[in-house]
Protein backbone atom coordinates (compact mmCIF):
# COMPACT_ATOMS: atom_id res chain seq x y z
CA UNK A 1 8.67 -48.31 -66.26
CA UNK A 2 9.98 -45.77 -63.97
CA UNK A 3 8.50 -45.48 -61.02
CA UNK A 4 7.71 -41.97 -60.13
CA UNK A 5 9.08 -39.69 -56.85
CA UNK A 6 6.84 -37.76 -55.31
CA UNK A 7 7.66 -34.50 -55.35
CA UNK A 8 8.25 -32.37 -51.99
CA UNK A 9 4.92 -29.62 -51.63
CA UNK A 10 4.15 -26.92 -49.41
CA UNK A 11 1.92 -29.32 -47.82
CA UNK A 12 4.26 -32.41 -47.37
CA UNK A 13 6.36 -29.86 -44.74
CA UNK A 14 3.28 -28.53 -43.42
CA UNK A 15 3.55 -31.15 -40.04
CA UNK A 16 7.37 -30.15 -39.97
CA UNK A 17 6.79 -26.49 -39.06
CA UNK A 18 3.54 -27.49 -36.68
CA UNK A 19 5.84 -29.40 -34.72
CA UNK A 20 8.65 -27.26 -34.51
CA UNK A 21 6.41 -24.76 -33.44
CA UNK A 22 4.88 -26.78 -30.79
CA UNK A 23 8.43 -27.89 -29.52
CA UNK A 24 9.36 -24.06 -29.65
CA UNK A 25 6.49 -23.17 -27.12
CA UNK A 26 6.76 -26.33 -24.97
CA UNK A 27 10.56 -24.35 -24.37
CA UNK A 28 8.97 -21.13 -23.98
CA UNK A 29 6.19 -22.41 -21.59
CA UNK A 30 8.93 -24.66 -19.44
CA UNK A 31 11.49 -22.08 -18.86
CA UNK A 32 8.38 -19.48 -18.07
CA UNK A 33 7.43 -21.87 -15.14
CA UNK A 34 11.14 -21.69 -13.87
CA UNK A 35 11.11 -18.50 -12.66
CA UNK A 36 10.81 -17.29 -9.19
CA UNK A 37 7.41 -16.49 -8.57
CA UNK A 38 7.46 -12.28 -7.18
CA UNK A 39 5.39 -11.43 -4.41
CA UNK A 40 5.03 -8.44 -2.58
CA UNK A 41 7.29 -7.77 0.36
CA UNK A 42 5.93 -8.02 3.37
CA UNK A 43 6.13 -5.03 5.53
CA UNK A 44 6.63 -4.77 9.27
CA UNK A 45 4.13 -1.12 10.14
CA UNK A 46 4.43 -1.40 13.84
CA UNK A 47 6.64 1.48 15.62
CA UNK A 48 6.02 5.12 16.84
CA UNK A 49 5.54 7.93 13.71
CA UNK A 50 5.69 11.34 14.79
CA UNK A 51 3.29 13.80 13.01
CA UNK A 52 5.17 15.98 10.50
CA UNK A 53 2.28 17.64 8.41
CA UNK A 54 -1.51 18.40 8.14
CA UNK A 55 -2.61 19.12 5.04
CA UNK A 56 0.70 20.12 3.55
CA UNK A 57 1.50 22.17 6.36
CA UNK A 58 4.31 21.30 8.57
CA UNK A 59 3.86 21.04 11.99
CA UNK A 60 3.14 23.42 14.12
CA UNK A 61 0.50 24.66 12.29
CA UNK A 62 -2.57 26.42 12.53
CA UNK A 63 -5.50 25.66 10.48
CA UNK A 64 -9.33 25.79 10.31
CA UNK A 65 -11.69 22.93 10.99
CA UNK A 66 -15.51 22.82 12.12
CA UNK A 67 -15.55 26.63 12.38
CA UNK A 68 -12.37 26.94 14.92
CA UNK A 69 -9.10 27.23 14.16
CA UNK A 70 -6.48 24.95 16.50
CA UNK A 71 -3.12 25.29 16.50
CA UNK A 72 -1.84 21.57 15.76
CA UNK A 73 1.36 21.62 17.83
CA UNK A 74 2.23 17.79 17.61
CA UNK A 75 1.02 14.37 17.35
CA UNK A 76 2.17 10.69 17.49
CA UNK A 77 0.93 7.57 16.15
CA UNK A 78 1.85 4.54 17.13
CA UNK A 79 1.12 0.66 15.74
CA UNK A 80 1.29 -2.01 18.09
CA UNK A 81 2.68 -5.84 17.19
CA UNK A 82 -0.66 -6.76 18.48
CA UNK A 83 -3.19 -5.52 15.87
CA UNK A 84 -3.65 -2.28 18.16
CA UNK A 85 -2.80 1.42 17.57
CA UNK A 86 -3.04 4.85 18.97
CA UNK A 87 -3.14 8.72 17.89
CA UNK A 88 -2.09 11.29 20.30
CA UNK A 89 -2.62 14.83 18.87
CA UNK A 90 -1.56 17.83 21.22
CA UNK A 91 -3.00 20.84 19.47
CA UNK A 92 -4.03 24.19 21.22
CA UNK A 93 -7.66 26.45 20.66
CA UNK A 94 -7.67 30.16 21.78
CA UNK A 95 -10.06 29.76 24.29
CA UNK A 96 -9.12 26.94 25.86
CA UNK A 97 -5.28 26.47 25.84
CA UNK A 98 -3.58 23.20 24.99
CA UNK A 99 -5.46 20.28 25.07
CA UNK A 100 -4.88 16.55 23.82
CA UNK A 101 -7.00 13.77 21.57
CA UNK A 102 -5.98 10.46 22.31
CA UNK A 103 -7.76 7.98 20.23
CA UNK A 104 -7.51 3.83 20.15
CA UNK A 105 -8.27 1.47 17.06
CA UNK A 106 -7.38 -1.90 16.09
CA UNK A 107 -6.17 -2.70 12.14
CA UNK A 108 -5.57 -4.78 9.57
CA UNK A 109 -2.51 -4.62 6.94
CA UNK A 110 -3.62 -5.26 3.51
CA UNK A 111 -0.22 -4.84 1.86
CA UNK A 112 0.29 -1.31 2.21
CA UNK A 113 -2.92 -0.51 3.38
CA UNK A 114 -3.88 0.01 7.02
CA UNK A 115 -7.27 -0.31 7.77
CA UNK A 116 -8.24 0.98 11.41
CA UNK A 117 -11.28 0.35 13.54
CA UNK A 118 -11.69 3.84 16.16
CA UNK A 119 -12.81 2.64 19.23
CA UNK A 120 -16.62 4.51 19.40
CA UNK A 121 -16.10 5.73 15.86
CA UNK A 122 -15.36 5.06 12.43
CA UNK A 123 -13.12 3.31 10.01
CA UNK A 124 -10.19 5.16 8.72
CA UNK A 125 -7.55 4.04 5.43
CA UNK A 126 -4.06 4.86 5.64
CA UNK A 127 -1.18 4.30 4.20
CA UNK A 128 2.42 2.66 4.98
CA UNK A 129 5.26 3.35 2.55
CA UNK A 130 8.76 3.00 4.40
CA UNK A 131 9.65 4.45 7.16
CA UNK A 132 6.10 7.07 6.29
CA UNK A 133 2.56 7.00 7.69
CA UNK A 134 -0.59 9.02 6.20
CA UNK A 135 -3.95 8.65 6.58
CA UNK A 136 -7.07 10.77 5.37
CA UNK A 137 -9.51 11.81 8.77
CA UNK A 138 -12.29 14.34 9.10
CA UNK A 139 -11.48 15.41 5.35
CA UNK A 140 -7.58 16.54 6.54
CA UNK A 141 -4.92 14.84 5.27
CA UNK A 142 -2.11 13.79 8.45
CA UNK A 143 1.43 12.82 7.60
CA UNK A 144 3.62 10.80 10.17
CA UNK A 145 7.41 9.84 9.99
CA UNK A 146 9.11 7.04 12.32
């Protein structure tokens, strides 16, 4: 008597193609893991931005805020190595001539974001992006440029 071959099913090659596609993702999962992890760049914010707009407008501008209306003629802020920083706005009111509002806060980076404690005030957000500053205060929108 003959003995009988089994013949080759569906099912027989079923263990074949499991493995082969476990092998193929053990690849795809090892060379994954070989890449250079990306992380953001760390940026360097300290230096001395000069004041270029408020609100859109370029400086010197006029505009109107708490019922005046001040002549912003310039401004400079600077951030300091040490967690410090400083706004100097020289701006001018009609009946009192130029005057200046220097203000002092320390910060924290958060990537891009720079988060500053005012000395006797509030917190204020801004942002860093190159070699430009701006920051959101008292509703006005301020735009500085090293």
């Amino acid at each position: 008597m003959k003995t009988k071959h089994p013949t080759t099913t569906l099912a027989s090659g079923t263990p074949r193609i499991i493995t082969l596609g476990l092998l193929t993702l053990l690849v795809l999962f090892a060379s994954a893991g070989c890449q250079k992890e990306t992380r953001p760049a760390v940026i360097d914010p300290t230096g001395i931005y000069n004041l270029v707009s408020v609100d859109g407008k370029n400086v010197p501008c006029s505009l109107t805020h708490e019922g005046m209306t001040p002549t912003i003629k310039s401004g400079v802020f600077t951030i300091n190595t040490n967690g410090s920083c400083r706004s100097l706005i020289t701006f001018s009111v009609p009946e009192r001539g130029d005057m200046n509002r220097e203000v002092n806060a320390s910060y924290t980076l958060n990537g891009t974001e720079l988060i500053m404690q005012w000395e006797g005030a509030g917190m204020t957000k801004g942002q860093i992006h190159g070699n430009q500053f701006s920051m959101t205060n008292e509703g006005m929108v301020f735009s500085y440029q090293k």
